[in-house]
Protein backbone atom coordinates (compact mmCIF):
# COMPACT_ATOMS: atom_id res chain seq x y z
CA UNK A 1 0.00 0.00 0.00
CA UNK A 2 1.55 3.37 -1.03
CA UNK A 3 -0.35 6.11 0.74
CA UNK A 4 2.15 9.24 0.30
CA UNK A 5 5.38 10.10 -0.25
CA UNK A 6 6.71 10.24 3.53
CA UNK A 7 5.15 6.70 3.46
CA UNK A 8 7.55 5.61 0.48
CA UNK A 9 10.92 6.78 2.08
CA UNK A 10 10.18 4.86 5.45
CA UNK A 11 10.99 1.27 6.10
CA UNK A 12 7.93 -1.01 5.86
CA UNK A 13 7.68 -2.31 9.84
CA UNK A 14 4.25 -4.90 8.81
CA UNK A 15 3.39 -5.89 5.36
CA UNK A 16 -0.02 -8.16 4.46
CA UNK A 17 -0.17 -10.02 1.29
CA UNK A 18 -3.14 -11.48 0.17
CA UNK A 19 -4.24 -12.22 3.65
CA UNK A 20 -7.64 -14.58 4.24
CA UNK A 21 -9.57 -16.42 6.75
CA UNK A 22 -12.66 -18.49 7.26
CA UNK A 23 -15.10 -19.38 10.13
CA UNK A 24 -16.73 -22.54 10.28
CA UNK A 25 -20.28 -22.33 11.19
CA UNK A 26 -22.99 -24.88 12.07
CA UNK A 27 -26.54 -24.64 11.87
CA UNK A 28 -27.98 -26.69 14.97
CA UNK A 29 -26.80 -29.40 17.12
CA UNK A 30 -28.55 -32.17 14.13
CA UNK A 31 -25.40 -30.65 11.66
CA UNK A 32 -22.81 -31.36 14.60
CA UNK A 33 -24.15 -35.16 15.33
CA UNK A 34 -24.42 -36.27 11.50
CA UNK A 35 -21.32 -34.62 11.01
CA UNK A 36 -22.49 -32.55 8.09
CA UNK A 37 -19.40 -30.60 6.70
CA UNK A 38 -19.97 -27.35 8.63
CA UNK A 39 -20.63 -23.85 6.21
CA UNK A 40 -17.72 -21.55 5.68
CA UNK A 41 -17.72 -17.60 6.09
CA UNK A 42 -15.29 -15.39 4.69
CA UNK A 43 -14.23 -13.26 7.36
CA UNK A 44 -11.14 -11.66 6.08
CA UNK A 45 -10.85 -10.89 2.19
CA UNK A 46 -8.01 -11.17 0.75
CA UNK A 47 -6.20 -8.24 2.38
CA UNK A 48 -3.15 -6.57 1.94
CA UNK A 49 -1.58 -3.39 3.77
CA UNK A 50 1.55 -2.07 5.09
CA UNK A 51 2.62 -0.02 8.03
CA UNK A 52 5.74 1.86 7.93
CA UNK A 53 8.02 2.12 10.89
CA UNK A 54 6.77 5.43 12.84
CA UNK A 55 3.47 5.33 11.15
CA UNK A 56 -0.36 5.07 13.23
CA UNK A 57 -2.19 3.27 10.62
CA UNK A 58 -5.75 3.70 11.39
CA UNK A 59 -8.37 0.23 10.53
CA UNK A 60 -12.35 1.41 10.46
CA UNK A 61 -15.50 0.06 9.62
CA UNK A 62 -18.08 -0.76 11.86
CA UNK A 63 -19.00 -3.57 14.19
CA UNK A 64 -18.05 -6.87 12.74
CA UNK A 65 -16.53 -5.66 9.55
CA UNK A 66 -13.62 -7.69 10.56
CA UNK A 67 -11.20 -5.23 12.65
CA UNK A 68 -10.37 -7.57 15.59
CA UNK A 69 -9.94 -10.51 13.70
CA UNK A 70 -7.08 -9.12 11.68
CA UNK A 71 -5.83 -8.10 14.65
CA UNK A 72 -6.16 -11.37 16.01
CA UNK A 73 -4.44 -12.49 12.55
CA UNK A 74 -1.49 -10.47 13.14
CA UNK A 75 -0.97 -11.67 16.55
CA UNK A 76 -1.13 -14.93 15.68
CA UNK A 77 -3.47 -15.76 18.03
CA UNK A 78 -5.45 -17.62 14.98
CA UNK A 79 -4.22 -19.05 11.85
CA UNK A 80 -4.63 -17.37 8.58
CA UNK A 81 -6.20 -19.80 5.78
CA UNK A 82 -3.95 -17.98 3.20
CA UNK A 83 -1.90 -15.47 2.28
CA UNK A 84 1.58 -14.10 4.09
CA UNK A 85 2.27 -12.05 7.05
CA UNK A 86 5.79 -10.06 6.88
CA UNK A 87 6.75 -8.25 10.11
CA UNK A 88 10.29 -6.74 10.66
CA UNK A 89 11.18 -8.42 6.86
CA UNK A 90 10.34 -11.85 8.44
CA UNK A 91 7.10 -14.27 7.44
CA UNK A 92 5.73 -14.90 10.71
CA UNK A 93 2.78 -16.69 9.07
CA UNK A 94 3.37 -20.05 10.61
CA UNK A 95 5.91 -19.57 13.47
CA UNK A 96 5.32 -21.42 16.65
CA UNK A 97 7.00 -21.99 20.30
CA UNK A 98 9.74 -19.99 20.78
CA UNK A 99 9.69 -18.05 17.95
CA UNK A 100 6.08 -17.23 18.34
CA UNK A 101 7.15 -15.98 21.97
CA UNK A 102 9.59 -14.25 20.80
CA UNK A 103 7.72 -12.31 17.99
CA UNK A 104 4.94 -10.99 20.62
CA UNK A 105 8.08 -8.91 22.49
CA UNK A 106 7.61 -7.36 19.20
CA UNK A 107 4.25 -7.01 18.68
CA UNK A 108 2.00 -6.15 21.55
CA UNK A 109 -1.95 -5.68 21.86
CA UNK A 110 -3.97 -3.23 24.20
CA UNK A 111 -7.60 -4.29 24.20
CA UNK A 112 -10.79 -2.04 23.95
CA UNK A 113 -11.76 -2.81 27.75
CA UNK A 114 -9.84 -1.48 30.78
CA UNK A 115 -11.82 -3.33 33.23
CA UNK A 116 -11.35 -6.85 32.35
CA UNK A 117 -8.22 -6.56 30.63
CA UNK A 118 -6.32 -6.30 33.77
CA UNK A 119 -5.91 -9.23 36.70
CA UNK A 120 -8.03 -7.43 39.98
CA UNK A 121 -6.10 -9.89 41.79
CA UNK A 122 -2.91 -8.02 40.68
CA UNK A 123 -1.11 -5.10 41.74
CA UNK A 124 -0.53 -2.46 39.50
CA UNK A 125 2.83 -3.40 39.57
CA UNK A 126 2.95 -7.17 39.43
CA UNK A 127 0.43 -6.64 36.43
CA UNK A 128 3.43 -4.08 34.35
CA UNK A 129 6.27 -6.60 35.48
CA UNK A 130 4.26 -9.44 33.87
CA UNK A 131 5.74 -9.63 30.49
CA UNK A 132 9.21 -8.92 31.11
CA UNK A 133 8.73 -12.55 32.99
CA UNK A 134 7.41 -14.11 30.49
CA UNK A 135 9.92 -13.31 27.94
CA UNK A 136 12.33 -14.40 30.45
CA UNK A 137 14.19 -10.69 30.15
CA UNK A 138 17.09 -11.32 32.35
CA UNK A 139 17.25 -8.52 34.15
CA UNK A 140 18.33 -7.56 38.14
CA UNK A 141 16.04 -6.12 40.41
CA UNK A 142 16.86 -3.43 40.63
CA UNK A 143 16.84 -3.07 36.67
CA UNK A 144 12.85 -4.51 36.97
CA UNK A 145 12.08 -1.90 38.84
CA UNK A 146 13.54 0.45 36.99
CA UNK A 147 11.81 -0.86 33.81
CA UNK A 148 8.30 -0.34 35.33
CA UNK A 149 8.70 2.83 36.80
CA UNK A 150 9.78 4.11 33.16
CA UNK A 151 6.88 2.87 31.63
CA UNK A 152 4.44 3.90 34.13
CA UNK A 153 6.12 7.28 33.70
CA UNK A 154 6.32 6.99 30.02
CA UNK A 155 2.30 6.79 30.27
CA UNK A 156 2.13 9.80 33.11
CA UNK A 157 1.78 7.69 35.91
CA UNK A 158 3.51 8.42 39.24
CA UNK A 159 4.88 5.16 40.26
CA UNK A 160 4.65 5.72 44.27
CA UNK A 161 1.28 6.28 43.76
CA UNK A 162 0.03 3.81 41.68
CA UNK A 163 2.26 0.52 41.68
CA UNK A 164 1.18 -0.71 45.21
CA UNK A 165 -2.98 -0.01 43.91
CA UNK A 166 -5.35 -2.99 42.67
CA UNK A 167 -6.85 -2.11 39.04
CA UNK A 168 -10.28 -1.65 40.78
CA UNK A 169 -8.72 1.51 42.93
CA UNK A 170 -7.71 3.77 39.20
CA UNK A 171 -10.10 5.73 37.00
CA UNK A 172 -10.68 3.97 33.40
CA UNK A 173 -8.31 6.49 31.97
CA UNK A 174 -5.61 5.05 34.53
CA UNK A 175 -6.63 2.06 33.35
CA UNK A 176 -6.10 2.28 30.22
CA UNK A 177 -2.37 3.91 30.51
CA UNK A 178 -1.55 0.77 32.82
CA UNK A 179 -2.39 -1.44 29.77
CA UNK A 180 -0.31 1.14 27.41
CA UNK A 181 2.12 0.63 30.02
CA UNK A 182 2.30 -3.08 30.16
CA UNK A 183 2.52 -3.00 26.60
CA UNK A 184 5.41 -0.67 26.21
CA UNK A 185 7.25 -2.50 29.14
CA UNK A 186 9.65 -5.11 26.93
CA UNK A 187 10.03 -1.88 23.84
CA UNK A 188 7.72 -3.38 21.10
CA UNK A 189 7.80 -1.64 17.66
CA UNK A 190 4.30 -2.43 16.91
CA UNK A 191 1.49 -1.80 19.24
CA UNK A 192 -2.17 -3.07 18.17
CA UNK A 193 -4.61 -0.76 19.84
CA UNK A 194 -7.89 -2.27 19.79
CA UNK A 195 -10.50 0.42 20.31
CA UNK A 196 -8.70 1.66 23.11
CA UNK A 197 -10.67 4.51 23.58
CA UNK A 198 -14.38 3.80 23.19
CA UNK A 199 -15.16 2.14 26.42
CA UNK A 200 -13.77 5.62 27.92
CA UNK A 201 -15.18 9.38 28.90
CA UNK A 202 -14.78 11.79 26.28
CA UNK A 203 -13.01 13.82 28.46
CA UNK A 204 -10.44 11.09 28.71
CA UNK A 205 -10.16 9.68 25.39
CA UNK A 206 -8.21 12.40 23.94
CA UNK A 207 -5.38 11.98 25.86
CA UNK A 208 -5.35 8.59 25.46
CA UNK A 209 -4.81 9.67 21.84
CA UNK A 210 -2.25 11.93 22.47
CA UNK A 211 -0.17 9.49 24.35
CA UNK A 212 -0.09 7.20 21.53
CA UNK A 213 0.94 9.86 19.33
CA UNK A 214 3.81 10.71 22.13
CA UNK A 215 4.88 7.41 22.44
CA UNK A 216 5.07 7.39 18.52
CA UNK A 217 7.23 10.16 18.45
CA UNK A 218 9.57 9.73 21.57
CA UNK A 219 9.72 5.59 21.61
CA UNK A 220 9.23 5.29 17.77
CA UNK A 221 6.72 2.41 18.29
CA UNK A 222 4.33 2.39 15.01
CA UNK A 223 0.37 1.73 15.81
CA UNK A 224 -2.59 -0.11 14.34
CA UNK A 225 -5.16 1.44 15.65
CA UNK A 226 -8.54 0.02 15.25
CA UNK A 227 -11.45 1.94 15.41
CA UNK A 228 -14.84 2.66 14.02
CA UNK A 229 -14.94 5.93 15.38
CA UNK A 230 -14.10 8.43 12.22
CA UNK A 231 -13.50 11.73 14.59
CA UNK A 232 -10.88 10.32 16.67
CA UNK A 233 -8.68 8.72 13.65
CA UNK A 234 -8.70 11.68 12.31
CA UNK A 235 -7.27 13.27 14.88
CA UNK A 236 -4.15 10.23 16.03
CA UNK A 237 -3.82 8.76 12.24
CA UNK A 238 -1.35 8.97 9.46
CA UNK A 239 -2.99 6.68 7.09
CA UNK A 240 -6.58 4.80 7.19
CA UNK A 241 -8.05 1.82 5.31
CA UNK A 242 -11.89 1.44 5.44
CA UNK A 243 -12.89 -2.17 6.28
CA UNK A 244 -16.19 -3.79 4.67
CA UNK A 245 -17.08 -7.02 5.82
CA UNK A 246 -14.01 -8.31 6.33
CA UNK A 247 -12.68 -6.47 3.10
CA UNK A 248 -10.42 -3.17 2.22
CA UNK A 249 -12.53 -1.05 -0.01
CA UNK A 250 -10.88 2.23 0.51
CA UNK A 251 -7.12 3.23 1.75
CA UNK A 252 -4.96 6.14 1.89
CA UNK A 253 -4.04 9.59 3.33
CA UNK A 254 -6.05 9.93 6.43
CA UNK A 255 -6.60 13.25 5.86
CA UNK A 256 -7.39 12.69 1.97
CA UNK A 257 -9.87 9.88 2.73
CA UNK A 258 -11.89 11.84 4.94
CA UNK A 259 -11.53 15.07 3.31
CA UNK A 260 -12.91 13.27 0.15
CA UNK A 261 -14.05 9.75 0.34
CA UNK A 262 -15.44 7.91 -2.85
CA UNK A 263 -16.75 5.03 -1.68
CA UNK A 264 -20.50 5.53 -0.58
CA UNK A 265 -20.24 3.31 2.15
CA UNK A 266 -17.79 5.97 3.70
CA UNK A 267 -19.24 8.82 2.67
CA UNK A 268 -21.99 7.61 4.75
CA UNK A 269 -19.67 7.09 7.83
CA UNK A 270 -18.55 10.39 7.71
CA UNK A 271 -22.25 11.82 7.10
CA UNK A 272 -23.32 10.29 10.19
CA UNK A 273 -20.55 12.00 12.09
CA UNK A 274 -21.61 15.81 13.72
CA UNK A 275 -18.46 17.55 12.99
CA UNK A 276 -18.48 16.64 9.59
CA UNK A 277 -21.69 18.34 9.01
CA UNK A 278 -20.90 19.93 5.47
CA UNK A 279 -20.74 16.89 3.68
CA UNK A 280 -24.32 16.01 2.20
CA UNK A 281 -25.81 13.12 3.71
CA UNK A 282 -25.61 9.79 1.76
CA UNK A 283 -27.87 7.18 2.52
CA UNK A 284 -27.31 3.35 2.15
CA UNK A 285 -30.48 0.64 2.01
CA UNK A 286 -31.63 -1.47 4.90
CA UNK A 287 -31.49 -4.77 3.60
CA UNK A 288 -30.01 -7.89 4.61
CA UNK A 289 -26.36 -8.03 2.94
CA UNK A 290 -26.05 -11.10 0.73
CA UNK A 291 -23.87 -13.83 1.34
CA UNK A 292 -23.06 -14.69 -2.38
CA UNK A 293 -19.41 -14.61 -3.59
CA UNK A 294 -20.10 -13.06 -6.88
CA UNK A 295 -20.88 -9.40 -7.47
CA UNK A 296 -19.63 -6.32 -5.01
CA UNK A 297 -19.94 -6.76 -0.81
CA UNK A 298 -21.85 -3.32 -1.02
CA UNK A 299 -24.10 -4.51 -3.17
CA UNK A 300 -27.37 -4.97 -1.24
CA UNK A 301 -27.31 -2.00 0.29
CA UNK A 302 -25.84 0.91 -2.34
CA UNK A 303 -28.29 3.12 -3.75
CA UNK A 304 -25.71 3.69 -6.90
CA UNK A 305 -25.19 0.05 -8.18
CA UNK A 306 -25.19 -0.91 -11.69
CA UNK A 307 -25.40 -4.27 -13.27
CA UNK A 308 -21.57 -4.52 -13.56
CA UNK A 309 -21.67 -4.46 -9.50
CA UNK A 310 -24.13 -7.75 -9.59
CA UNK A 311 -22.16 -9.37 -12.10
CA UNK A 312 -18.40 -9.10 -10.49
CA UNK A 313 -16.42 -8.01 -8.03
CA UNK A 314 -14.56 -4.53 -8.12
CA UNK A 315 -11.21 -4.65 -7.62
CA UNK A 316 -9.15 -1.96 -5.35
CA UNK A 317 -7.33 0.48 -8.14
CA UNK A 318 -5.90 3.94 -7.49
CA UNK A 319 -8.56 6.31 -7.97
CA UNK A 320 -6.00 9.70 -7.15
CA UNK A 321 -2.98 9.54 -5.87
CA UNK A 322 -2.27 7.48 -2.91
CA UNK A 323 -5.78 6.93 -2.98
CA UNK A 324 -7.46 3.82 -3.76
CA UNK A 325 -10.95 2.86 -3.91
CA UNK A 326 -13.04 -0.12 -4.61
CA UNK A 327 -15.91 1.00 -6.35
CA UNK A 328 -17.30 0.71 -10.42
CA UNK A 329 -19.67 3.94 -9.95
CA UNK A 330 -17.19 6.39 -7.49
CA UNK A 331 -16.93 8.94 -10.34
CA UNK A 332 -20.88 9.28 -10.85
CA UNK A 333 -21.98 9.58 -7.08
């Protein structure tokens, strides 16, 4: 993915190539006893992306579009059915053990709850110490210590105040920074940020945002940040690809893609956004999307389809530059 021009003199830190995966799903218990050969979804669509060292790239779309599953993907928390996974110029598609350990010093995750995404029956401490112990970090005392004060300080948290504290005795924002913190902890380059915000005030979220963009700019750790809240990935991203059930259909410039989108699916995101009040609202159809492979993901509920949508797939192509869409009809709506 070539987004802009800072993007093409930076080193690529995560490439995707042609990236799928299924679900298995059975209808009733009668399927699972006769041992029927269980229907297959396609959650993830042939995807491919890259993240460049430095960079937040920002992954919308709304609720089950398939956001957490690439994450998920990327973690290798599940197997991929196809395609490759590149991090750091290594394929870390089908590493295991030790090398899978070693990869997630690398590559870690914040989820989109601070309440249950931290141990109550740890201290704050104890919970930030965690992963240096599982990666076996052979380190002194002294230097443990030393490693979780900076990261609780890195995330403006006072250390004597809050390492001896149970999760259940901080604010969700302080929450939240102890998970940033217990991410940052062992120096990944890549932190997956899985709607960290949402579950949080309003008040708060923004400096959640800004801390990611600090610790972008003062550790050099590169973000994913998934969201399908348009007004704060404005605000934190660099770049942004639009996710459609479980497929890319439109990438580029943050600022260019929300400035001017072409696909109608988000123009009508950013219609249904307040502060984006000057762009005319475009409305979509409430029908039931269909499940057949031929024909555009859209197609069901775009109110500018033509027969070429029902007949085949579009393909992503560069509409502008660093700007690519996946749409027959972009230039006519």
């Amino acid at each position: 993915m070539i987004t802009n021009i800072q993007s093409e003199l930076k080193d690529t830190l995560l490439e995707i190539i042609d990236l799928n995966k299924y679900f298995s799903i059975r209808s009733n218990i009668i399927d699972i006893l006769r041992f029927k050969t269980p229907k297959k979804i396609k959650v993830i669509d042939n995807i491919n992306l890259k993240l460049c060292k430095g960079e937040i790239l920002v992954v919308a779309g709304e609720s089950g579009s398939g956001k957490t599953t690439l994450a998920k993907l990327i973690m290798r928390s599940i197997q991929s059915d196809s395609g490759k996974i590149i991090f750091d110029d290594r394929d870390i598609t089908n590493i295991k053990g030790k090398e899978l350990l070693k990869l997630r010093s690398g590559i870690q995750m914040i989820f989109q709850d601070p309440y249950s995404s931290l141990d109550p029956r740890m201290k704050i401490f104890d919970i930030i110490k965690e992963p240096l112990e599982v990666h076996k970090k052979k380190i002194s005392k002294k230097e443990l210590i030393d490693c979780v004060n900076f990261a609780l300080k890195k995330v403006n948290l006072d250390p004597d105040e809050v390492s001896s504290k149970y999760p259940h005795m901080l604010s969700g924002g302080q929450r939240q920074r102890v998970s940033f913190a217990r991410a940052l902890v062992i120096k990944p380059t890549l932190i997956i940020a899985d709607e960290p915000v949402s579950m949080l005030d309003v008040s708060i979220r923004f400096q959640i945002l800004d801390l990611m963009k600090k610790l972008k700019d003062e550790e050099n750790v590169s973000f994913l940040y998934i969201t399908h809240d348009l007004s704060t990935s404005q605000y934190v991203g660099d770049n942004i690809i639009i996710i459609y059930r479980g497929q890319i259909i439109e990438q580029g410039n943050i600022h260019e893609v929300l400035s001017h989108p072409l696909h109608p699916y988000t123009k009508a995101l950013i219609s249904a956004i307040p502060q984006f009040n000057d762009f005319q609202e475009i409305k979509i159809k409430n029908e039931i999307e269909s499940s057949s492979n031929c024909g555009c993901k859209f197609l069901n509920k775009c109110l500018y389809s033509s027969e070429e949508c029902k007949n085949s797939e579009p393909t992503l192509i560069e509409a502008n530059r660093s700007h690519f869409i996946r749409c027959y009809n972009y230039e006519s709506i």
